[in-house]
Structures are given as structure tokens and as C-alpha cells.
C-alpha atoms as a PDB file:
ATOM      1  CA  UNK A   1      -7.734 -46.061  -4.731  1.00  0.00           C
ATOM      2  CA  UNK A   2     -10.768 -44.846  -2.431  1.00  0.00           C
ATOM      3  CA  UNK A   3      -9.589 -43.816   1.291  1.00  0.00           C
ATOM      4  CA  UNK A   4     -12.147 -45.299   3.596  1.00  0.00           C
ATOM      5  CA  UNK A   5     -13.122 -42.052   5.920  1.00  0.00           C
ATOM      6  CA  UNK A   6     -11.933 -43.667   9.168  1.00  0.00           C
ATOM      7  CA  UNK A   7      -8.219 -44.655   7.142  1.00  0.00           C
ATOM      8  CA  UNK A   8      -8.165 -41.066   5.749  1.00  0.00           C
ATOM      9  CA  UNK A   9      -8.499 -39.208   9.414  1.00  0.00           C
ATOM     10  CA  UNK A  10      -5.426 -41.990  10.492  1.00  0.00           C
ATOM     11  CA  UNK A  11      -3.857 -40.661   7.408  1.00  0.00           C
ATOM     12  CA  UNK A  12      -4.213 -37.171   8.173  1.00  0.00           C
ATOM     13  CA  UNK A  13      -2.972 -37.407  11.924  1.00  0.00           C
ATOM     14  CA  UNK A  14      -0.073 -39.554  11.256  1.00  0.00           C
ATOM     15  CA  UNK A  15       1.102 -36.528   8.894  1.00  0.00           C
ATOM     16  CA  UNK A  16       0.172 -34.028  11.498  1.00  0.00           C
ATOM     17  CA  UNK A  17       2.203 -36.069  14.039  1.00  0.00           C
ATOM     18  CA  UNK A  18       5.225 -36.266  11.251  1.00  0.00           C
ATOM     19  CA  UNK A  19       5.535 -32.805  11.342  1.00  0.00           C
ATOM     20  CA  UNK A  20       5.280 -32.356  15.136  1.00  0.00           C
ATOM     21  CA  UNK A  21       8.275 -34.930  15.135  1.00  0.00           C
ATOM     22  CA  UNK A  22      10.169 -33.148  12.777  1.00  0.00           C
ATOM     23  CA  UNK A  23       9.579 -29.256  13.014  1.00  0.00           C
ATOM     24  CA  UNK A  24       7.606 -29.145  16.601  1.00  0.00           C
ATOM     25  CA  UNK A  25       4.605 -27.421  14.657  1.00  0.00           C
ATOM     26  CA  UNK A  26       2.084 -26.663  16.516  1.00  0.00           C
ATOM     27  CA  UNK A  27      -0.729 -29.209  16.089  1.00  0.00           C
ATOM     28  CA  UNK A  28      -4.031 -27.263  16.254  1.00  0.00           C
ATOM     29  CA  UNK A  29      -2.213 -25.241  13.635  1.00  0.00           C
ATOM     30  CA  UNK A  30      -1.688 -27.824  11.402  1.00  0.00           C
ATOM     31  CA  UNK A  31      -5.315 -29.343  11.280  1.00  0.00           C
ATOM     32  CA  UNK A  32      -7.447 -27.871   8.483  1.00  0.00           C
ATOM     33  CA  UNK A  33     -10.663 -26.382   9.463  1.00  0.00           C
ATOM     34  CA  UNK A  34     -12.692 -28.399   7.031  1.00  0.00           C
ATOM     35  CA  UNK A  35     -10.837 -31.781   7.649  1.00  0.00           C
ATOM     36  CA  UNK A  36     -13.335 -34.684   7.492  1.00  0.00           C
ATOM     37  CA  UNK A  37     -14.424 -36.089  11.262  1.00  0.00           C
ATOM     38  CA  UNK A  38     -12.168 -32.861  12.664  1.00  0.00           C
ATOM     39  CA  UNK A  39     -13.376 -34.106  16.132  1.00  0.00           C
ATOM     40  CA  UNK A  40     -11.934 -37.536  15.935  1.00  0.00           C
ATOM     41  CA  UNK A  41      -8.490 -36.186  14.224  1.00  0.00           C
ATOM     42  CA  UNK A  42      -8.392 -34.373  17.544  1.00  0.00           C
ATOM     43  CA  UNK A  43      -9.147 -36.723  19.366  1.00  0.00           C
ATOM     44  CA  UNK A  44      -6.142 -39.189  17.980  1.00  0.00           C
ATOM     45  CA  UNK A  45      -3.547 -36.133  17.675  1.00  0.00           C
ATOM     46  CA  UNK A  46      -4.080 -34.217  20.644  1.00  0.00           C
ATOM     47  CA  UNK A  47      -4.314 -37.644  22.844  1.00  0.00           C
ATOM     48  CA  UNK A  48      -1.287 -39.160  21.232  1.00  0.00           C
ATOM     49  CA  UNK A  49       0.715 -36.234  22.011  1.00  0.00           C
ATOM     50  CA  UNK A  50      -0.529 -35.684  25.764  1.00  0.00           C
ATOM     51  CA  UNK A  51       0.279 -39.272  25.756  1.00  0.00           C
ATOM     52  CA  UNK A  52       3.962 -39.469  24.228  1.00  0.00           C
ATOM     53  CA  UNK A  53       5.801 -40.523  26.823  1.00  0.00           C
ATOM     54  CA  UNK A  54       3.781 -43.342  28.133  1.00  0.00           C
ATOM     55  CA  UNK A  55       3.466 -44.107  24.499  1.00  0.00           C
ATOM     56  CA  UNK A  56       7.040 -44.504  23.782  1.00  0.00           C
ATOM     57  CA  UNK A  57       7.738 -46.517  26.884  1.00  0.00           C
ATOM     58  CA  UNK A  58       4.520 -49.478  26.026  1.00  0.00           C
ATOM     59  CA  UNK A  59       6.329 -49.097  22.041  1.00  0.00           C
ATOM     60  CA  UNK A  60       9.841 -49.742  23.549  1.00  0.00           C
ATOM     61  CA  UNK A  61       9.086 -52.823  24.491  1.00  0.00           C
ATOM     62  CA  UNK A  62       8.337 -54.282  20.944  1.00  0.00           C
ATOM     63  CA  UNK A  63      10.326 -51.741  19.028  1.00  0.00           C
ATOM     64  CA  UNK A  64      14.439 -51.440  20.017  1.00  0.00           C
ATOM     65  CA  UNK A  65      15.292 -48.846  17.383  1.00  0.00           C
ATOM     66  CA  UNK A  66      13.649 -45.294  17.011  1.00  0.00           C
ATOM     67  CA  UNK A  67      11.905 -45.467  13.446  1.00  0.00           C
ATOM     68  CA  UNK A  68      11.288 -43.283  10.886  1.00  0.00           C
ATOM     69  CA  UNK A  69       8.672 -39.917  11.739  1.00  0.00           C
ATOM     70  CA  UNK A  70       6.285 -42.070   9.823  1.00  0.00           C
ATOM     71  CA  UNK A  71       6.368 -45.001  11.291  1.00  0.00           C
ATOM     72  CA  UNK A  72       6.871 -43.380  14.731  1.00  0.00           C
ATOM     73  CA  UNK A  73       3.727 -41.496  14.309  1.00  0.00           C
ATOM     74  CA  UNK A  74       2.013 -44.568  13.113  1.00  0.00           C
ATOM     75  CA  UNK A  75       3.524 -46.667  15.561  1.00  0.00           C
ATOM     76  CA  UNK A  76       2.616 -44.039  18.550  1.00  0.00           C
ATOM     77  CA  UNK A  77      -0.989 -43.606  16.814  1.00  0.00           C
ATOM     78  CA  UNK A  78      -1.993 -46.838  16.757  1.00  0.00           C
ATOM     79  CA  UNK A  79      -1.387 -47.655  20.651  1.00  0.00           C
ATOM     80  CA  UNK A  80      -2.634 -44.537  21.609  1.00  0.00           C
ATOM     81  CA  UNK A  81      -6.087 -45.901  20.115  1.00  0.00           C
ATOM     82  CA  UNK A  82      -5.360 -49.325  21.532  1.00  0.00           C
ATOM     83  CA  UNK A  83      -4.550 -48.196  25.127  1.00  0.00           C
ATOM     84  CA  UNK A  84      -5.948 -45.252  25.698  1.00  0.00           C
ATOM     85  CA  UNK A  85      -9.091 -45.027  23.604  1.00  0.00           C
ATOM     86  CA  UNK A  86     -11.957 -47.392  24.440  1.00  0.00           C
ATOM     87  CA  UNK A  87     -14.280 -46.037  22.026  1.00  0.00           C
ATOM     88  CA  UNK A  88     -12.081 -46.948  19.399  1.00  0.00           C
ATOM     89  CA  UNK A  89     -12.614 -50.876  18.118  1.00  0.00           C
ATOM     90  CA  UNK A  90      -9.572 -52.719  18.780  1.00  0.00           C
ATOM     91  CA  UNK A  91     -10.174 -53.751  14.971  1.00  0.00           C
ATOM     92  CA  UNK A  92      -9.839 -50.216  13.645  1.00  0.00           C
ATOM     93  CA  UNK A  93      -7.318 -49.453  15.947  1.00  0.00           C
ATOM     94  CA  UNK A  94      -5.295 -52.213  14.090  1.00  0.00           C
ATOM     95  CA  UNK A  95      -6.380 -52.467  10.645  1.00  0.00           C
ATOM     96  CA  UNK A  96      -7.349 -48.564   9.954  1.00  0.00           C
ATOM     97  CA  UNK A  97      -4.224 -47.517  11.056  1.00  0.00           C
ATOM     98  CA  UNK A  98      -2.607 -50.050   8.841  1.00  0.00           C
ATOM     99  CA  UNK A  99      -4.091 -49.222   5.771  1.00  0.00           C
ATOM    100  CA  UNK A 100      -3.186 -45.357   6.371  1.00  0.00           C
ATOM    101  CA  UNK A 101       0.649 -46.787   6.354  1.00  0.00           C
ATOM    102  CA  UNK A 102       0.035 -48.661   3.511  1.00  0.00           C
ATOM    103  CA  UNK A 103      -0.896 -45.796   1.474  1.00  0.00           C
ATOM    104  CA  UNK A 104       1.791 -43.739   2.890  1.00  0.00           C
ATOM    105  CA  UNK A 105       4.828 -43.634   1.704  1.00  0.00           C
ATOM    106  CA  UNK A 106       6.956 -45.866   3.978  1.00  0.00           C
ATOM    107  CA  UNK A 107       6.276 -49.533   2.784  1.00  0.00           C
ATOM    108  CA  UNK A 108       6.375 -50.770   6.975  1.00  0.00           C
ATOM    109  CA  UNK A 109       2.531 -51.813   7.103  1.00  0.00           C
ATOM    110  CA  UNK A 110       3.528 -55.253   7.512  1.00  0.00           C
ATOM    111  CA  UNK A 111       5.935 -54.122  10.369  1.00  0.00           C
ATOM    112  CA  UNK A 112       3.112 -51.621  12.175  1.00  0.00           C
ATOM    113  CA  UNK A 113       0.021 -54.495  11.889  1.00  0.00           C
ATOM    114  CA  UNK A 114       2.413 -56.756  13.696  1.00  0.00           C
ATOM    115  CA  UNK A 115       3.906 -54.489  16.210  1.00  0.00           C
ATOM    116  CA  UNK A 116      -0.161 -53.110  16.836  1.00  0.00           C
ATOM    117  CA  UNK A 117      -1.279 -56.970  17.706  1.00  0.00           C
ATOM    118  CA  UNK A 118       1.426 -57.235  20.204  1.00  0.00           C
ATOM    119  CA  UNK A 119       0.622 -54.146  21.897  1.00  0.00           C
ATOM    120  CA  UNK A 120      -3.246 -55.776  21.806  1.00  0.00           C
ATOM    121  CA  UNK A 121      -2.230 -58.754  22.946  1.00  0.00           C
ATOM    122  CA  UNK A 122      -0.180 -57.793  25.617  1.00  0.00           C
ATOM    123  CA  UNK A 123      -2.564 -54.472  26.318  1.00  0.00           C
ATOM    124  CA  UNK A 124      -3.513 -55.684  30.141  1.00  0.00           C
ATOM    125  CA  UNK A 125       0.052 -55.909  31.149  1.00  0.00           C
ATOM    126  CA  UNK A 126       1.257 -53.275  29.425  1.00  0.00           C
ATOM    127  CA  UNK A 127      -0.876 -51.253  31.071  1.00  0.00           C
ATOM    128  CA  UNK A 128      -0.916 -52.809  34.726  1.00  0.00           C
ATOM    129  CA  UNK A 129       3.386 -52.043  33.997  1.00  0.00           C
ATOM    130  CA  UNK A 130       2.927 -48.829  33.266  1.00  0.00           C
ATOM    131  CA  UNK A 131       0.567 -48.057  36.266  1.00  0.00           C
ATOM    132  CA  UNK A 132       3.773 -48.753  38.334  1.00  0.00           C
ATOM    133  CA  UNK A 133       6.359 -46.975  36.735  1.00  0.00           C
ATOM    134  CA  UNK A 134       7.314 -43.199  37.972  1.00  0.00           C
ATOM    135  CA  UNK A 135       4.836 -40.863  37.604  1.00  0.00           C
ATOM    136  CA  UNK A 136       6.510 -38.744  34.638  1.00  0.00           C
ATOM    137  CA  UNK A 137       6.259 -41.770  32.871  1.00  0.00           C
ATOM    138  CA  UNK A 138       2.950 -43.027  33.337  1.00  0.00           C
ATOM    139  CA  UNK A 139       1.144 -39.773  33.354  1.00  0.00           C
ATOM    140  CA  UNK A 140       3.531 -38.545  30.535  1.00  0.00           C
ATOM    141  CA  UNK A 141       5.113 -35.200  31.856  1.00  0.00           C
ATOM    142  CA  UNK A 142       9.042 -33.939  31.806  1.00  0.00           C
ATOM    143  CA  UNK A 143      11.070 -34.894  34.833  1.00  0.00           C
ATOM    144  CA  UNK A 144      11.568 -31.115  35.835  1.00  0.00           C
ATOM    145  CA  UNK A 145       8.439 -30.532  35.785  1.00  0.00           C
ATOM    146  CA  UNK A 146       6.917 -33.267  37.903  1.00  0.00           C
ATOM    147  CA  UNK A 147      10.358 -32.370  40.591  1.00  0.00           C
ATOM    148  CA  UNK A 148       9.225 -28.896  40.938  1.00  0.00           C
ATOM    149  CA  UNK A 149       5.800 -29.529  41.375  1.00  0.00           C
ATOM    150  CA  UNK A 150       6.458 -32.408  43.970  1.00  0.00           C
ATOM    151  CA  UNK A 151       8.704 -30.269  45.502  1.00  0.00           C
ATOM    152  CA  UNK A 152       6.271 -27.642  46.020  1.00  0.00           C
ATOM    153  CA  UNK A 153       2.568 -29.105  46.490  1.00  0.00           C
ATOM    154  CA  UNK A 154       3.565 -32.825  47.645  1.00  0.00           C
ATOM    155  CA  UNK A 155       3.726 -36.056  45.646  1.00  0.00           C
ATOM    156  CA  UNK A 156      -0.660 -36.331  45.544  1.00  0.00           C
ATOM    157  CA  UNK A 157      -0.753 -33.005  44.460  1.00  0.00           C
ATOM    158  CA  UNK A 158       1.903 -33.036  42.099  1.00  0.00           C
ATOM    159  CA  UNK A 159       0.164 -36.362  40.192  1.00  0.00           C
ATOM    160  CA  UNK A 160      -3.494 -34.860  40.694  1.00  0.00           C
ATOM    161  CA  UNK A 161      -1.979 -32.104  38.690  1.00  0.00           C
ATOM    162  CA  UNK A 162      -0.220 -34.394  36.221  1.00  0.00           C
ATOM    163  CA  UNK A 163      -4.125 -36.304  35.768  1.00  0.00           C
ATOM    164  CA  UNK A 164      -5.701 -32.932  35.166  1.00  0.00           C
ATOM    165  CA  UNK A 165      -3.017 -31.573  32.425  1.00  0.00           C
ATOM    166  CA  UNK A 166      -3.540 -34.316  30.001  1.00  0.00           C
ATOM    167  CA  UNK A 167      -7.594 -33.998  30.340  1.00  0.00           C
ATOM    168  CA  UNK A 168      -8.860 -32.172  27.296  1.00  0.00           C
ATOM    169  CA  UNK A 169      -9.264 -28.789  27.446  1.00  0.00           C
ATOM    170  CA  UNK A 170     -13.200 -27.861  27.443  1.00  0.00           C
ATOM    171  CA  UNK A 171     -14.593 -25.417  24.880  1.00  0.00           C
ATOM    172  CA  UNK A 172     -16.599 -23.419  26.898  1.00  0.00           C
ATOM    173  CA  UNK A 173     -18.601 -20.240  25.865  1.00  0.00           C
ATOM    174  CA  UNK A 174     -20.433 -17.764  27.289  1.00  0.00           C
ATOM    175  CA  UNK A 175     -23.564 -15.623  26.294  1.00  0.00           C
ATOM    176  CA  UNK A 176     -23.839 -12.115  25.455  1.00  0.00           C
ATOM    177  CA  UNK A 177     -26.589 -10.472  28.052  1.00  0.00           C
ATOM    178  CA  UNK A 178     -27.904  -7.741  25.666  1.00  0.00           C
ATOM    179  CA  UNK A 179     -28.287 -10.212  22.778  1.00  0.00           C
ATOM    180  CA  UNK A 180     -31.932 -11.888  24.013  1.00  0.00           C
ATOM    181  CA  UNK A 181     -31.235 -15.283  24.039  1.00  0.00           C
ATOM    182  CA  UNK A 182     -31.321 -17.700  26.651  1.00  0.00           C
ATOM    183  CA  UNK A 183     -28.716 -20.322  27.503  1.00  0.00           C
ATOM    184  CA  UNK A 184     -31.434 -22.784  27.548  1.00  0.00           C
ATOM    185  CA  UNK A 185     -32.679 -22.037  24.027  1.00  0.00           C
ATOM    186  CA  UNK A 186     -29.313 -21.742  22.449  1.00  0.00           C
ATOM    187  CA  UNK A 187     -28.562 -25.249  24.062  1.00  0.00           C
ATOM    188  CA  UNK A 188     -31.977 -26.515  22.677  1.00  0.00           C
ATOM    189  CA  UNK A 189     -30.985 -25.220  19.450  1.00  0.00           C
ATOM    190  CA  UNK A 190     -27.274 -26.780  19.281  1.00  0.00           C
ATOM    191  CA  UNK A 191     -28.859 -30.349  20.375  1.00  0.00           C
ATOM    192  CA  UNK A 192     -31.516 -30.157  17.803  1.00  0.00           C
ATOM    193  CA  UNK A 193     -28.163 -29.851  15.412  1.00  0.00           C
ATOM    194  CA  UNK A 194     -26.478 -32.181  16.925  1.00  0.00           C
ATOM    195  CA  UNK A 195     -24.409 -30.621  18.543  1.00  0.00           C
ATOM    196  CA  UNK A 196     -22.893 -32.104  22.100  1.00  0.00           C
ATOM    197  CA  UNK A 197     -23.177 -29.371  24.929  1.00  0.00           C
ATOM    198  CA  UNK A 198     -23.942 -29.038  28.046  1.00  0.00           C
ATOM    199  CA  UNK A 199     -24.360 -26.358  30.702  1.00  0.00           C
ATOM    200  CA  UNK A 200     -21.768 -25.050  32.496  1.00  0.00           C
ATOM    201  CA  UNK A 201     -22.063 -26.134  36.187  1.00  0.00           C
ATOM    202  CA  UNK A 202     -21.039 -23.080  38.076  1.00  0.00           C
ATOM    203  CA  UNK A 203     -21.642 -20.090  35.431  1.00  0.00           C
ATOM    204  CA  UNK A 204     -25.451 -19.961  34.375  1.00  0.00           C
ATOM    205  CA  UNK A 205     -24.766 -17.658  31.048  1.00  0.00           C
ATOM    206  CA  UNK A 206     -22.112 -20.373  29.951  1.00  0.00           C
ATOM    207  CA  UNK A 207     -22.396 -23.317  27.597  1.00  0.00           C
ATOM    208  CA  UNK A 208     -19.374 -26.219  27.183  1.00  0.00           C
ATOM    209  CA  UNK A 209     -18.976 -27.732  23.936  1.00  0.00           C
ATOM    210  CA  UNK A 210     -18.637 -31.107  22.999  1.00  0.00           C
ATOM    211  CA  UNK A 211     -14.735 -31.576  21.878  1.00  0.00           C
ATOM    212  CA  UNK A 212     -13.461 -30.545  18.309  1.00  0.00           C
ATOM    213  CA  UNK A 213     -16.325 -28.542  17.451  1.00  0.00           C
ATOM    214  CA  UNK A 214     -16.258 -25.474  15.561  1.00  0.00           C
ATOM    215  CA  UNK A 215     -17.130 -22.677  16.964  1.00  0.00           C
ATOM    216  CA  UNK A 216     -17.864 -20.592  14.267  1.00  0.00           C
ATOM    217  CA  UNK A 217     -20.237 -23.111  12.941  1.00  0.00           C
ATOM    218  CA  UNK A 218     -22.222 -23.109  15.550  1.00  0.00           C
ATOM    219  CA  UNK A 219     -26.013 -21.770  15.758  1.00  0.00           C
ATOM    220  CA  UNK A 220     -26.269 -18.010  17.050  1.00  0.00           C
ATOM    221  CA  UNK A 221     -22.210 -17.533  16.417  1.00  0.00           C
ATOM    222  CA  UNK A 222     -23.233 -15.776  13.175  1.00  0.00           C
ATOM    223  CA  UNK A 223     -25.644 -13.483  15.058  1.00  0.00           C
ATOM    224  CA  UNK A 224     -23.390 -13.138  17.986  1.00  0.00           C
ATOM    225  CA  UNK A 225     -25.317 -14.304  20.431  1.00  0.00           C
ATOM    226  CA  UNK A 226     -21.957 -15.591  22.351  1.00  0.00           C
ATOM    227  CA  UNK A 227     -17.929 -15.276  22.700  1.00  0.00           C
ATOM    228  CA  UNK A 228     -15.564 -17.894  23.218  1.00  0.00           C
ATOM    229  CA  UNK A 229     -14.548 -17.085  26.822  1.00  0.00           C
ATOM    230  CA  UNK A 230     -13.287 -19.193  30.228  1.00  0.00           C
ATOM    231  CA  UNK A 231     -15.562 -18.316  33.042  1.00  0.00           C
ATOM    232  CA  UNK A 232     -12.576 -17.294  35.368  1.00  0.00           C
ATOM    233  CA  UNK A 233     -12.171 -14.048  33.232  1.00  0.00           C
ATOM    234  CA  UNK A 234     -16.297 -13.322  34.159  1.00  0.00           C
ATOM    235  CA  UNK A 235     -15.527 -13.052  37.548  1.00  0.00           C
ATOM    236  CA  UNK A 236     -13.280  -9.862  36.873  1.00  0.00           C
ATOM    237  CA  UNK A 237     -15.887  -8.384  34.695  1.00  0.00           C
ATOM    238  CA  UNK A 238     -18.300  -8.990  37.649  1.00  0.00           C
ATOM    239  CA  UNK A 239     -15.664  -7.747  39.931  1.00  0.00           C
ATOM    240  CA  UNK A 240     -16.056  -4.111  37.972  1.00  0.00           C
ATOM    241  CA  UNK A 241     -20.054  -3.502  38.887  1.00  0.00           C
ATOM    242  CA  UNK A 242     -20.566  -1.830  36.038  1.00  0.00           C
ATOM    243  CA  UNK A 243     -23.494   0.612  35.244  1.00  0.00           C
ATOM    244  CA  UNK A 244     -24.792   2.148  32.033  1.00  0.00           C
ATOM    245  CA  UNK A 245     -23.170   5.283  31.489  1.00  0.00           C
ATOM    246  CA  UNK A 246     -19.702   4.346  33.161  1.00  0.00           C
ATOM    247  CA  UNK A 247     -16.975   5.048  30.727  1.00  0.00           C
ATOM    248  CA  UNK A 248     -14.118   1.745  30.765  1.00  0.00           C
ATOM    249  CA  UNK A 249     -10.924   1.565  28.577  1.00  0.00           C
ATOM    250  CA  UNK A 250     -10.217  -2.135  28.038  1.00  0.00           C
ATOM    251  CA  UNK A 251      -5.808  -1.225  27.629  1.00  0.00           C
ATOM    252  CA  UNK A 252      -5.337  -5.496  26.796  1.00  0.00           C
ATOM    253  CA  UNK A 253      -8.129  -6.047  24.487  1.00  0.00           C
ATOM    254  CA  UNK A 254      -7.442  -9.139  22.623  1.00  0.00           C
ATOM    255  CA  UNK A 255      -9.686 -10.947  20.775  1.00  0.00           C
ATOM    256  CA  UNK A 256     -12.091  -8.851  22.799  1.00  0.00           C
ATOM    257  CA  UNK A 257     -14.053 -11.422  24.520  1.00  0.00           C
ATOM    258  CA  UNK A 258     -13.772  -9.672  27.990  1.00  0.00           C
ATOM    259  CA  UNK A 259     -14.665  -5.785  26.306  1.00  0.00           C
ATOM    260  CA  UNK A 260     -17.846  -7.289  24.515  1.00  0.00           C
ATOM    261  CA  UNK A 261     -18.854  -8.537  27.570  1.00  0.00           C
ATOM    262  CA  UNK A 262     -18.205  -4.836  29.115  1.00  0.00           C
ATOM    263  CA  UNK A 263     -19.736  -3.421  26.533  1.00  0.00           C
ATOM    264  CA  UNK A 264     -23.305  -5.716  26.978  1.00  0.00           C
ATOM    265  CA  UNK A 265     -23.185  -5.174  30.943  1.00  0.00           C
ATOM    266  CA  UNK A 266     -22.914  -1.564  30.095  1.00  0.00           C
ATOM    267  CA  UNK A 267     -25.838  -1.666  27.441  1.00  0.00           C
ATOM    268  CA  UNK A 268     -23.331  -0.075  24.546  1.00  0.00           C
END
């Protein structure tokens, strides 16, 4: 039977999400490197899990018993898309997701499609609910956790926090100074490939990639023309005021993103 491509990424996150159920794998771990529309399966695993708990309240109110991990992941999946993912037709949401059960291996498509249309039909309530419930709820974080943080930065603070946590994380990456390219022409280069980037707003030599790219696909990673690296960790190198000829041991070097840069600002 042929796997239409958008069914076959549902298929592949609902058995990434399986095994997060059952064995708390790791997720990035679990998603091959040459999966088909990689961004997207990131997209639906990485959201549904930052979203669990609001997830599981919106499902409890169709759903009264816990299912099986793969209907739960389907189940979860599917209003993930529906709620939290506007990009997503409401008719792939549904019907994609559906299919993937159906060539699972739990026989419950019937139950998921009709569970799915409730949570569409009822998606504007569910979600004006939700918007009033505690904040570990709606914004999907452990009780302890939001307590501590209330208890120490204040109730705005603590949710502002909360908001920020379950963003996606950026990609960001920054140039190599001795390499003799420009940020602008390695962006002009990544856009011609289609590639999303941008610039990074507050570090000229850095470049933030679209979500669920590969890096090491990337134009100039090859010729190593840039590093994987968060900006914050280029303010210590800048912090050093290094000089060609100065002599630095790097004693937590690991991958080595901070020493190349040490080693560019220092020529070799």
C-alpha cells in the first residue's frame, strides 16, 4: 500500500512518541537524520511533547480511560495539530493522522477520526477552557516547577518563563572570522537553497536557522566556514581580548565550538 508523505511523517512521530511513552527515549535521538520532511516530524514531536499536559487535559474530556501508547500518541498527535498548529489544515490534521493509525497496528482509526472531530468541533472552547485553567496546565509545566519559580520571580514572571520554555529552541550559528566569508553572502547562499535564515539581531557574525534543518547540510558547513554555537558563549571569547601570539589552553573543550573560535581570533 503507498504511504502518502504527509501520512508517513504522522506515522513516524506517532512511533517516536510510542517510545517516549514507553522507555522516555530521548526524542531528537530517535528521529533519523534522513527522515522524509525531518522539519515537520519536528515540528509534530517536539510540539506535542512541550505540549503534553495541556494535551492530555483537552483529550480528557472525550477520552475517560488512558489508551494504549499508540493510540495515546495518536490521540495526543492529532490535537496537537488541531490546537496548536495553524499551519496544519484541519483536514490533515484529521484524516492524515487517521490513515497513519490505520496502517499501524492498533485497529482504533475509527475511534481516533471520531475523537479528532470532537476536539475540532469543540476546538474554540476547548481552548478558551484551557486559557483559564492553572498555569501548569495550560502552559504545560510540572507543579514543582511552576511553585518554585512563582515563589521566587512572582506569578508574571514565573508564566513569562513558562511561555518562553515551550518556544522552540533556535538553531543559531556563528561564523568563523579567519575563514573569508561574510554573513551576508553565506545567508545569500542558504536562501538561494532554500534554506530559511535570518540574521541574528544582536550578534553580526551569527546566522539563525530556520527549524529542523540540518546543519551539516548546509552550504559552507563542509568548508567550515561556521560552528554551531549560542551567542552567549561569544561574549566570553570576547571577554579574553585575545592577540596573535597569546598562548590559551581551552581545559573544557567539547565539541570545540568555543576553541575554534579562539583559535580564528588568534589567527592559528
Amino acid at each position: 500500500m503507498k504511504t502518502e508523505p504527509g501520512t508517513a511523517s504522522r506515522q513516524l512521530a506517532i512511533r517516536i512518541l510510542v517510545r517516549w511513552i514507553e522507555k522516555r527515549d530521548f526524542p531528537d535521538r530517535l528521529l533519523p537524520d534522513t527522515a522524509q520532511d525531518r522539519g515537520f516530524v519536528m515540528d509534530l514531536v517536539f510540539g506535542t511533547v512541550r505540549g503534553w499536559r495541556s494535551l492530555e487535559w483537552a483529550l480528557s474530556r472525550y477520552v475517560k480511560r488512558r489508551p494504549a501508547p499508540e493510540l495515546r500518541a495518536a490521540l495526543l498527535l492529532g490535537t496537537h495539530q488541531i490546537l496548536f498548529m495553524p499551519d496544519v489544515a484541519d483536514h490533515a490534521a484529521v484524516h492524515a493522522t487517521v490513515e497513519a493509525v490505520k496502517q499501524g497496528a492498533s485497529g482504533q482509526s475509527g475511534f481516533v477520526n471520531a475523537v479528532l472531530r470532537n476536539v475540532l468541533r469543540g476546538r474554540e472552547t476547548l481552548l478558551a477552557e484551557l486559557a483559564r485553567q492553572p498555569l501548569p496546565v495550560r502552559e504545560s509545566h510540572p507543579d514543582a516547577l511552576v511553585e518554585r519559580w512563582t515563589g521566587r520571580y512572582g506569578a508574571e514572571a514565573a508564566e513569562a518563563l513558562c511561555v518562553w520554555d515551550n518556544a522552540p529552541a533556535e538553531t543559531i550559528v556563528a561564523l568563523l572570522p579567519d575563514r573569508g566569508v561574510t554573513p551576508e553572502a553565506l545567508l545569500e547562499q542558504w536562501l538561494a537553497a532554500g534554506v530559511r535564515a535570518h540574521r541574528h539581531p544582536a550578534r553580526a557574525e551569527c546566522l539563525v536557522v530556520g527549524h529542523g534543518a540540518r546543519i551539516e547540510a548546509l552550504p559552507g558547513y563542509a568548508e567550515g566556514f561556521f560552528v554551531p554555537q549560542d551567542p552567549a558563549t561569544l561574549a566570553a571569547i570576547g571577554l579574553l581580548r585575545l592577540q596573535p601570539g597569546h598562548r590559551v589552553l581551552d581545559a573544557c573543550a567539547a565539541p570545540g565550538g568555543k576553541t575554534a573560535q579562539i583559535a580564528a581570533a588568534m589567527q592559528g
